[in-house]
Protein backbone atom coordinates (compact mmCIF):
# COMPACT_ATOMS: atom_id res chain seq x y z
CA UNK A 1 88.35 131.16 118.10
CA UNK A 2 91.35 130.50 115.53
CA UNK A 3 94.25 131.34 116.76
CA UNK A 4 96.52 129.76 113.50
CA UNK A 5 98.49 127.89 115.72
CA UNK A 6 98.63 123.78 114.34
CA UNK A 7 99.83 120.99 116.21
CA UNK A 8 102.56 119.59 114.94
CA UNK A 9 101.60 115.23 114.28
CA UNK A 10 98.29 115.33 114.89
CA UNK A 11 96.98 113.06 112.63
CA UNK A 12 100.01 111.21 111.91
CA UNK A 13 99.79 107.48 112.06
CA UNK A 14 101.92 105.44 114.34
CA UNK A 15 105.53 105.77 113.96
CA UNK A 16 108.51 103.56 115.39
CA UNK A 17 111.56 106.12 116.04
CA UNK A 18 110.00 108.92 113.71
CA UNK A 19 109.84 106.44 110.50
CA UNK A 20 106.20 105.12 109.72
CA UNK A 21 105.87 101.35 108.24
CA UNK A 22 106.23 101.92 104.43
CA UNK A 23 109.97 103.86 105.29
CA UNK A 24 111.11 100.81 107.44
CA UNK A 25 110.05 98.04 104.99
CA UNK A 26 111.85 99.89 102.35
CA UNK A 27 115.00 100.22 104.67
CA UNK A 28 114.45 96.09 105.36
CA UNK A 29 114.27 95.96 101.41
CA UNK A 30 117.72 97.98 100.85
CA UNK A 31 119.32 95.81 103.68
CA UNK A 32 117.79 92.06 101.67
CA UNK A 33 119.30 94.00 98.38
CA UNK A 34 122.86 95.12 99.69
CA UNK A 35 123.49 91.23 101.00
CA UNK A 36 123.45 90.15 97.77
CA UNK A 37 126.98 91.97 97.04
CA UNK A 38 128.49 89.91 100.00
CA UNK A 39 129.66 86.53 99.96
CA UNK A 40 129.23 85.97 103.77
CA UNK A 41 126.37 88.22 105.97
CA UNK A 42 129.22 88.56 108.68
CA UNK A 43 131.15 90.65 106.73
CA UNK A 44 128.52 92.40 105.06
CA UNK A 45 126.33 92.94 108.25
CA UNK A 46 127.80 96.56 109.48
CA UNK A 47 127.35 97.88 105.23
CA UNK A 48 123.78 96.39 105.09
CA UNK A 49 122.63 97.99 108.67
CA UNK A 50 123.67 100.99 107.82
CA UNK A 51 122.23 101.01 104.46
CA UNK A 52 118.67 100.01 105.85
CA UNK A 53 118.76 102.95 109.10
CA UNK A 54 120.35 105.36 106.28
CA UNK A 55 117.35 104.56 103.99
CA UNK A 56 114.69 104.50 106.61
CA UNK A 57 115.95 107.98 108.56
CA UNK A 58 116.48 109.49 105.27
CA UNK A 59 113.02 108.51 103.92
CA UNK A 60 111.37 109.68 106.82
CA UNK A 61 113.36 113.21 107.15
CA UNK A 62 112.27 113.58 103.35
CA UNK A 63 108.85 112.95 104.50
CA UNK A 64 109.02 115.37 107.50
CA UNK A 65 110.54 118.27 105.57
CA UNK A 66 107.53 118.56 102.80
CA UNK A 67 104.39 118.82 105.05
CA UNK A 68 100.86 118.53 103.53
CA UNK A 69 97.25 118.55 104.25
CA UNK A 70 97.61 115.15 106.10
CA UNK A 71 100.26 116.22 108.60
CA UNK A 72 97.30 118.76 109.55
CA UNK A 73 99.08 121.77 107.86
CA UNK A 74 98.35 123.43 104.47
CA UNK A 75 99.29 126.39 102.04
C-alpha cells in the first residue's frame, strides 16, 4: 500500500559534504581560474578557497532546491 510518503536521497549518487563530483570539480575549476588574478598563491589562497566552497555549496543547494524524477520525487 502507497502511502505518498518519498524518501528523501534515495537514489542519489555518492556525495562528499552534500556536493556530488561534477559540483566539486567545478568549485576546483573556479579556484585554478581565480589564481590567475594573483601574483603569489599566498596571498590569493583565502579569495580562491572561498571562491571554490562558495561555488561548490552554491551549486549543490541549486541542485537540492529543484528536485526531479531522479531524486525519487516527481510532479
Amino acid at each position: 500500500m502507497d502511502d505518498g510518503e518519498v524518501l528523501q536521497g534515495l537514489n542519489e549518487n555518492w556525495t562528499f559534504m552534500g556536493a556530488n563530483m561534477f559540483e566539486w570539480c567545478s568549485g576546483f575549476m573556479v579556484f585554478v581560474i581565480v589564481s590567475i588574478f594573483f601574483a603569489s598563491p599566498a596571498r590569493g589562497m583565502p579569495y580562491m578557497l572561498a571562491a571554490c566552497i562558495l561555488t561548490t555549496a552554491t551549486l549543490a543547494s541549486l541542485r537540492m532546491s529543484y528536485p526531479d524524477e531522479e531524486r525519487g520525487m516527481r510532479n
